[in-house]
N, C-alpha and C. Protein backbone atom coordinates (compact mmCIF):
# COMPACT_ATOMS: atom_id res chain seq x y z
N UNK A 1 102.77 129.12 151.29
CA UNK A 1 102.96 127.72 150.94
C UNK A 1 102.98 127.61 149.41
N UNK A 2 104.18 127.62 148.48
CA UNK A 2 104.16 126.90 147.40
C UNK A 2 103.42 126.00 146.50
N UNK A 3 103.19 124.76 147.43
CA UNK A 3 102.30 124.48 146.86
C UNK A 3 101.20 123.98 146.93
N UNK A 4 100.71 125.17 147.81
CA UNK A 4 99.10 124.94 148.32
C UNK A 4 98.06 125.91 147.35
N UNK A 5 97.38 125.07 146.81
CA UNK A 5 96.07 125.25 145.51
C UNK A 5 95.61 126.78 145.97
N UNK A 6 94.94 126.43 147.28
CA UNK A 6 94.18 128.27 147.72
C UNK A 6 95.58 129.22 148.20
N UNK A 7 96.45 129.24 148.33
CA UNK A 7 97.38 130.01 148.68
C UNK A 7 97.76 130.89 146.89
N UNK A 8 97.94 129.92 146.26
CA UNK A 8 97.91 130.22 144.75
C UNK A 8 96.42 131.23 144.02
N UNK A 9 95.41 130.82 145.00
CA UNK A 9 94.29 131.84 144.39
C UNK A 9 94.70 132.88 144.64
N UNK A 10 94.93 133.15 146.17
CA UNK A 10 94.82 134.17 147.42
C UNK A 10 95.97 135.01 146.40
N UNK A 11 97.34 134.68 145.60
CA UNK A 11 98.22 135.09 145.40
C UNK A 11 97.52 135.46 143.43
N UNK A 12 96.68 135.11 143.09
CA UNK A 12 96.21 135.24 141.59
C UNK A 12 96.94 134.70 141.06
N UNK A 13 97.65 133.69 141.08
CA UNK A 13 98.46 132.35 140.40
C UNK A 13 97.71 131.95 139.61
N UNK A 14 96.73 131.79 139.99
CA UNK A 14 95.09 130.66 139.85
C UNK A 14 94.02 131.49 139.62
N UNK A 15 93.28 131.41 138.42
CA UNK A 15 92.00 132.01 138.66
C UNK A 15 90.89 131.51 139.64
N UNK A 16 89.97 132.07 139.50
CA UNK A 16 89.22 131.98 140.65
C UNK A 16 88.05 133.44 140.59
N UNK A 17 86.59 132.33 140.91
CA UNK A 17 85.36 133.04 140.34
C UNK A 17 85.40 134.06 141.62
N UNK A 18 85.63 135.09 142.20
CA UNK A 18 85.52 135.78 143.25
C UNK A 18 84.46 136.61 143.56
N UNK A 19 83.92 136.32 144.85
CA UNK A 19 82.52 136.89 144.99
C UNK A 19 82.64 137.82 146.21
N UNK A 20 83.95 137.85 147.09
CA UNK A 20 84.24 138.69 148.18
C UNK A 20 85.46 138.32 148.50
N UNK A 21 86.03 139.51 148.68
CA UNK A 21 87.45 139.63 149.38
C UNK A 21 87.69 140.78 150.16
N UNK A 22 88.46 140.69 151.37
CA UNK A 22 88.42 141.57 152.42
C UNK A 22 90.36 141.29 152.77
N UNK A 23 90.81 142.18 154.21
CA UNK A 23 92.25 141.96 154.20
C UNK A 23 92.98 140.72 154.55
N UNK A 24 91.30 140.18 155.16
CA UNK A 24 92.22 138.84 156.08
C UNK A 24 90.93 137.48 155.06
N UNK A 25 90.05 137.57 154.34
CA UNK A 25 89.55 136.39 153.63
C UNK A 25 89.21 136.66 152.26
N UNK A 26 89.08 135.39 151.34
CA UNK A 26 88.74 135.46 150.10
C UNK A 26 87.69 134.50 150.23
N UNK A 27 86.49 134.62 149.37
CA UNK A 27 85.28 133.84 148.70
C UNK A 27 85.10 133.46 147.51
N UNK A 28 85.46 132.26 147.05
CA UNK A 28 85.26 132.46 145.57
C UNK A 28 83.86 130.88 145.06
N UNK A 29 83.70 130.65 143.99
CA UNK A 29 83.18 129.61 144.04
C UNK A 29 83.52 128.19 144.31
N UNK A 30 82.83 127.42 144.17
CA UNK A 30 83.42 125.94 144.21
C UNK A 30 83.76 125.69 142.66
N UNK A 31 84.94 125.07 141.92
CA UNK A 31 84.72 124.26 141.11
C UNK A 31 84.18 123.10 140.40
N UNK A 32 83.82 122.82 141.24
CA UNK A 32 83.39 121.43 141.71
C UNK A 32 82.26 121.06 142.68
N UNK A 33 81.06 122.35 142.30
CA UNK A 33 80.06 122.29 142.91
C UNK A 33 78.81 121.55 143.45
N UNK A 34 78.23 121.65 144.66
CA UNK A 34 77.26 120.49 145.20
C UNK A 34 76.06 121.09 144.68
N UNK A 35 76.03 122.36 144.33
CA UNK A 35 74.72 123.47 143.70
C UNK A 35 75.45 124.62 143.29
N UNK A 36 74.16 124.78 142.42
CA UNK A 36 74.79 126.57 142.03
C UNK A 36 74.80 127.15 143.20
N UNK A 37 76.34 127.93 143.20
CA UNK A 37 76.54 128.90 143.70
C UNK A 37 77.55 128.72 145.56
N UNK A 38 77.89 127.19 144.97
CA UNK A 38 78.52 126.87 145.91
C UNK A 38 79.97 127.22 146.24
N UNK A 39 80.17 128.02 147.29
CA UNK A 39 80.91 128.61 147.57
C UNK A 39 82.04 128.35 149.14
N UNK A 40 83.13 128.49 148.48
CA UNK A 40 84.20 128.52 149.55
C UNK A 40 84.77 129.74 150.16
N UNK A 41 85.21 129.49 151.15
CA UNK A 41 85.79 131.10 152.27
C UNK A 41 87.01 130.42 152.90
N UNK A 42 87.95 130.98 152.45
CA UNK A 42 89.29 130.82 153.01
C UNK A 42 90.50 132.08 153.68
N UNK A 43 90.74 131.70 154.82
CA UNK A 43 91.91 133.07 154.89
C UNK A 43 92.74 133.36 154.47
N UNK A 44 93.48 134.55 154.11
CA UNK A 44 94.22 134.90 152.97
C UNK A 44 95.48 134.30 153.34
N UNK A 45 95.85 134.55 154.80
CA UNK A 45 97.31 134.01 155.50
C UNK A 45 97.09 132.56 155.35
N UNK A 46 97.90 131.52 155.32
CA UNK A 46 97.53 130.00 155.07
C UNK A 46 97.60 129.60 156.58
N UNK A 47 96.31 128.95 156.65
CA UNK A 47 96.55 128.19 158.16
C UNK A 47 95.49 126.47 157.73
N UNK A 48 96.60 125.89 157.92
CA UNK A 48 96.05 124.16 157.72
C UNK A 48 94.52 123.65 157.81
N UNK A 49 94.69 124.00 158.92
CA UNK A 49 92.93 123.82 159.49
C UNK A 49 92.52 124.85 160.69
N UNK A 50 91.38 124.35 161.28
CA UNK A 50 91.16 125.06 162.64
C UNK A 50 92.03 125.33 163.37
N UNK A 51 92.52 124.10 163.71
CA UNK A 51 93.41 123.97 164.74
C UNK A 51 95.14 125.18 164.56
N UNK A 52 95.06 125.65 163.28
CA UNK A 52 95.95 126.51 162.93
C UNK A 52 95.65 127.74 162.24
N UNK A 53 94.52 128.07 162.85
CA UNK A 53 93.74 129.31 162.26
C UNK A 53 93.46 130.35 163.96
N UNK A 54 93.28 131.57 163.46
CA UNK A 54 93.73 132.68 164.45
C UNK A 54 92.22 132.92 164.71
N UNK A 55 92.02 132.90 165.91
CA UNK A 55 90.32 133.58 166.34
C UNK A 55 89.48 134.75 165.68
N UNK A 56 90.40 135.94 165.40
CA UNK A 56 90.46 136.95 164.78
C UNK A 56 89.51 136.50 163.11
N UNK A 57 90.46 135.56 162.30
CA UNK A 57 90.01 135.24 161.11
C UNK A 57 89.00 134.42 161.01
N UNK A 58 88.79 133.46 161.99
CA UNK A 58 87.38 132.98 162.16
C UNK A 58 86.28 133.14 162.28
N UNK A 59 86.66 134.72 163.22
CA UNK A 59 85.44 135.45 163.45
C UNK A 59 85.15 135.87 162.13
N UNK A 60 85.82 136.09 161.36
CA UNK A 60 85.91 136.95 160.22
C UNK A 60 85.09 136.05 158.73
N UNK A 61 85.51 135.20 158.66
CA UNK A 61 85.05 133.68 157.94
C UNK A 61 83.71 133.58 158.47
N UNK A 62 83.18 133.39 159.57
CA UNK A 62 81.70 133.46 159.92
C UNK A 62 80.84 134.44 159.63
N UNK A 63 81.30 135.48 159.66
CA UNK A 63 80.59 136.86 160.02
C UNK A 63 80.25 137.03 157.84
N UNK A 64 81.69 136.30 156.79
CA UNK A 64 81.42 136.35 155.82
C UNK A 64 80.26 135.23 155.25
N UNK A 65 80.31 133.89 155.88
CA UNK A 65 79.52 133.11 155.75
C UNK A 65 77.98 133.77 155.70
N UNK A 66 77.76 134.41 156.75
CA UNK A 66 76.35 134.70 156.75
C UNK A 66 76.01 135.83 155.81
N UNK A 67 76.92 136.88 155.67
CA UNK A 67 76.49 137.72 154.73
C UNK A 67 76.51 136.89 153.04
N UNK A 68 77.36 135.56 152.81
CA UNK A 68 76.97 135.04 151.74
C UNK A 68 76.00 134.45 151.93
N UNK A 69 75.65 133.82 152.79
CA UNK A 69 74.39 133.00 152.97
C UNK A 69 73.39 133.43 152.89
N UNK A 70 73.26 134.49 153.42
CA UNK A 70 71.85 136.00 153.05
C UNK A 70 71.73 136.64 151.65
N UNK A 71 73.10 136.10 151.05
CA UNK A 71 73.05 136.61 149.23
C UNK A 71 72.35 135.44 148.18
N UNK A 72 73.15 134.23 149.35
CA UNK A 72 72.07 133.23 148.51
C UNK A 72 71.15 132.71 148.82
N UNK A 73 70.41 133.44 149.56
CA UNK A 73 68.72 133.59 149.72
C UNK A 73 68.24 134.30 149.03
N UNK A 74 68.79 135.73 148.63
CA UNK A 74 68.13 136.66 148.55
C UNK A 74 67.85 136.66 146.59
N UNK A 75 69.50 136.44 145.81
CA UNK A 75 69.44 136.03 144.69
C UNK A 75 69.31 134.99 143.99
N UNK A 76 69.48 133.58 144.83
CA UNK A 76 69.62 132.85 143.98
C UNK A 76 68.40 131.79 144.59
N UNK A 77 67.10 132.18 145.60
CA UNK A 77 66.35 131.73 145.75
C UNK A 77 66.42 130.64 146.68
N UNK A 78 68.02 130.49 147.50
CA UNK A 78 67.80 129.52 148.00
C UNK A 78 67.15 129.25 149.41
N UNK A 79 66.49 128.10 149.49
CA UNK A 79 65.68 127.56 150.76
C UNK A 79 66.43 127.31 151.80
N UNK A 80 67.70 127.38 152.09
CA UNK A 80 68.19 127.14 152.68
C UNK A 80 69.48 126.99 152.67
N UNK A 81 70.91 126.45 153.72
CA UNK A 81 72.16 126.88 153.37
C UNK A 81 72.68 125.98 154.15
N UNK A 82 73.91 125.09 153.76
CA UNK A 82 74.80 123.87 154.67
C UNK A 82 76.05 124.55 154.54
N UNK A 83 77.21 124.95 156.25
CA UNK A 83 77.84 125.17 156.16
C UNK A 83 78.96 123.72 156.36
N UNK A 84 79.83 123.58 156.03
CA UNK A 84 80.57 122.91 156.51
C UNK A 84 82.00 123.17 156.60
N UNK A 85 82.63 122.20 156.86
CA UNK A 85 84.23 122.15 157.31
C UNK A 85 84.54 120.99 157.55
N UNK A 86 85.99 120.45 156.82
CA UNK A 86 86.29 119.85 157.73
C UNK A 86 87.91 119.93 158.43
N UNK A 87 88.16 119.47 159.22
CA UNK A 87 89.89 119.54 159.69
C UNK A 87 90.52 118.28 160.27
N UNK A 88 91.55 117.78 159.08
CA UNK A 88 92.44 116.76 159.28
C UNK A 88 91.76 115.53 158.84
N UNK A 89 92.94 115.09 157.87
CA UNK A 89 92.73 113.52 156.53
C UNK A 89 91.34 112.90 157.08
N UNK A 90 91.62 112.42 159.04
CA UNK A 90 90.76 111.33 159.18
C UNK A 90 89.09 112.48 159.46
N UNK A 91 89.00 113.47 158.88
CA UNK A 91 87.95 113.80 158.76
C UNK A 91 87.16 114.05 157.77
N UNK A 92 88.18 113.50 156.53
CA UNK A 92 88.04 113.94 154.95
C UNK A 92 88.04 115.47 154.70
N UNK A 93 89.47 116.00 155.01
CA UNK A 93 89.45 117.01 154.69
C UNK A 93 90.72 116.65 153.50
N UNK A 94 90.56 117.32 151.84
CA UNK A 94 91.00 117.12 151.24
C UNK A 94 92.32 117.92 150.91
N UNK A 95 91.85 119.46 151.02
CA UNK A 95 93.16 120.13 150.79
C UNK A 95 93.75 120.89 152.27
N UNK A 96 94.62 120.91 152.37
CA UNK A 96 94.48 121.61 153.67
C UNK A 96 95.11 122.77 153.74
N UNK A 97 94.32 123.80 153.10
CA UNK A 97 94.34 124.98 153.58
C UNK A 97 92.48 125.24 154.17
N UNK A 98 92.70 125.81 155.41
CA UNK A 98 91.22 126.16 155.96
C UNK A 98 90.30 126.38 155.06
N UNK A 99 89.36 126.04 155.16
CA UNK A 99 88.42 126.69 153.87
C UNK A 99 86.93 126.45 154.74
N UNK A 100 85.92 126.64 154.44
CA UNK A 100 84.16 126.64 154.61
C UNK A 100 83.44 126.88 153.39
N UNK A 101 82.95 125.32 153.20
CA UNK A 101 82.01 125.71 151.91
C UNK A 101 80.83 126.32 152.98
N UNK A 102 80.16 127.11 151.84
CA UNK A 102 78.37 127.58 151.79
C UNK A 102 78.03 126.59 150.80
N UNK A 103 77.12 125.87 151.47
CA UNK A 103 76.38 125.57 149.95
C UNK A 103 74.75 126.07 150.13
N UNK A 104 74.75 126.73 149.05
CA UNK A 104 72.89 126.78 149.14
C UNK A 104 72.01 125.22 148.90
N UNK A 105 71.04 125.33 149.02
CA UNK A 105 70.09 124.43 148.85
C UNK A 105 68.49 125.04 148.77
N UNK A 106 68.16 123.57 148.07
CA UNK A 106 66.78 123.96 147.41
C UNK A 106 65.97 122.83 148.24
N UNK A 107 64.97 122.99 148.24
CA UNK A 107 63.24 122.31 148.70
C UNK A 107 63.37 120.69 148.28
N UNK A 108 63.73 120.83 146.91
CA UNK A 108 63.79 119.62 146.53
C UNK A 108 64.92 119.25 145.56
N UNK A 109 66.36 119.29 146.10
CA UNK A 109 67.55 119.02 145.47
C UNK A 109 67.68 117.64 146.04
N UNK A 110 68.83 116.94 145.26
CA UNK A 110 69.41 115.71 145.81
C UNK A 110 70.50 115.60 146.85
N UNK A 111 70.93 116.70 147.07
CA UNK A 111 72.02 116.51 148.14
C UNK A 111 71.66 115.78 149.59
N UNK A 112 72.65 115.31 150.22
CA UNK A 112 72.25 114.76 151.15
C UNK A 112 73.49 114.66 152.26
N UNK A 113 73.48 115.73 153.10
CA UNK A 113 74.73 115.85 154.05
C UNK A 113 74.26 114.50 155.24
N UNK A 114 73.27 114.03 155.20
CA UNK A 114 72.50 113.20 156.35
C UNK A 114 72.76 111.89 156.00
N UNK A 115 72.99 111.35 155.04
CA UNK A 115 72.92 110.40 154.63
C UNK A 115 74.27 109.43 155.10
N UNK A 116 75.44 110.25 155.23
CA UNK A 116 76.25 109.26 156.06
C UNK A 116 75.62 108.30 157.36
N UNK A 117 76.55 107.89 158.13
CA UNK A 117 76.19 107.15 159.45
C UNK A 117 76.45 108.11 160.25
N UNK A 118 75.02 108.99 160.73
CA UNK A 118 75.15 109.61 161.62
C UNK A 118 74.50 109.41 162.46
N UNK A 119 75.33 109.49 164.32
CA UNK A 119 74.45 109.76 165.55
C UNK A 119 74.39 107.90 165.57
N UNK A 120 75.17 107.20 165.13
CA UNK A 120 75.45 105.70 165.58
C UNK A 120 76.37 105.19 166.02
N UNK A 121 77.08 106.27 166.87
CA UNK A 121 78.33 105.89 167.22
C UNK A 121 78.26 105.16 168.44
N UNK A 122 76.90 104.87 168.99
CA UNK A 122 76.65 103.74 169.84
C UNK A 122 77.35 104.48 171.39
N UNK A 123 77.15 105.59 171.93
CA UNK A 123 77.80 106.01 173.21
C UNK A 123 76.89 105.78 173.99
N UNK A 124 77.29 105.66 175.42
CA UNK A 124 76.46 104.76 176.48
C UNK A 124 76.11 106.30 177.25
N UNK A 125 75.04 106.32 177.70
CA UNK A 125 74.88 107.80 178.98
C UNK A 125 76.44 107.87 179.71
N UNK A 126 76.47 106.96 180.36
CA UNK A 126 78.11 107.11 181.29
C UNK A 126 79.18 107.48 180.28
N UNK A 127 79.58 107.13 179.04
CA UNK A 127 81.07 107.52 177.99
C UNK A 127 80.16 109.29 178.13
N UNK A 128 78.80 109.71 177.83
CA UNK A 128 78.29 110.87 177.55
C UNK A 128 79.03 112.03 178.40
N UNK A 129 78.54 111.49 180.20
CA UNK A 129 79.08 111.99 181.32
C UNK A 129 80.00 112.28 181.13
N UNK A 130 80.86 111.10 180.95
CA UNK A 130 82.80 111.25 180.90
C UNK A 130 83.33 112.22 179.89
N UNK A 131 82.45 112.50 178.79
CA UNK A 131 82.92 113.05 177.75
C UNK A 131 82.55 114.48 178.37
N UNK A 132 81.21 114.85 178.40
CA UNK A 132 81.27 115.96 178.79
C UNK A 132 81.74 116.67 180.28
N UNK A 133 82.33 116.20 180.74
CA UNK A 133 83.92 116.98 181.66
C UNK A 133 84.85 116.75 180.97
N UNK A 134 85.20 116.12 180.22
CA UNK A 134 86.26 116.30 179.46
C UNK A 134 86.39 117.48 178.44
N UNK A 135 85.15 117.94 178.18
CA UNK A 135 84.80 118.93 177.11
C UNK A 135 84.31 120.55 177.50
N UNK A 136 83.79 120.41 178.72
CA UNK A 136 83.17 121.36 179.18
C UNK A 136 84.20 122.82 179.53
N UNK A 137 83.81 123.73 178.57
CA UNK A 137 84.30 125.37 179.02
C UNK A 137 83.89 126.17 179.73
N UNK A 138 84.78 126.47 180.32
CA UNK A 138 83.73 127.52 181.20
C UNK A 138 83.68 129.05 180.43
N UNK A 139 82.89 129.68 180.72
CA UNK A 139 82.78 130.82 180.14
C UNK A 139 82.16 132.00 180.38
């Protein structure tokens, strides 16, 4: 993609603080960080969001998540770690190439992933029911 921002890292168009790279993902920092050491994981092939990302590389994106997440425990002291994502506009996802921040966190930082309106979406036990057959995998 031309002119997609992380496709341009992935390609060294763009610098970019890099903390891991493998055949199928890159890690580099956030610019635009929520804490030190906040970090993004994207796959090298461009896929939009989830919904256009290969099982294979996901597994792969997770499996890197935690080995960063265990780096920023181990060096940079943190108490703890918020992964997120998101996929598609009405979810505020901004750029859309796949990506997963890490962010570390501390004991007593200001961040606040909780602070939206969450868990008020007002669902009745019965929409719960309905939803979950609608949702349910077997496996």
């Amino acid at each position: 993609m031309e002119e997609c921002l992380f496709c341009k890292i992935v390609n060294n168009e763009i610098p970019a603080y890099k903390i891991y790279e493998d055949d199928l993902v890159l890690a580099f920092l956030d610019i635009h960080p929520m804490s030190k050491g906040h970090t993004l994981i994207i796959p090298k092939k461009h896929a939009k969001d989830i919904f256009d990302l290969d099982e294979e590389t996901l597994k792969r994106i997770s499996s890197t998540a935690k080995k960063i997440a265990q780096k920023m425990k181990d060096s940079l002291a943190a108490d703890g770690v918020n992964l997120y994502h998101a996929s598609g506009a009405h979810a505020e996802q901004t750029v859309f190439h796949f990506h997963l921040h890490v962010v570390p966190r501390k004991k007593d930082d200001t961040i606040c992933f909780n602070c939206a309106v969450v868990g008020k979406g007002n669902v009745s036990q019965e929409e719960l029911k309905e939803t979950v057959d609608k949702l349910k995998i077997e496996g």
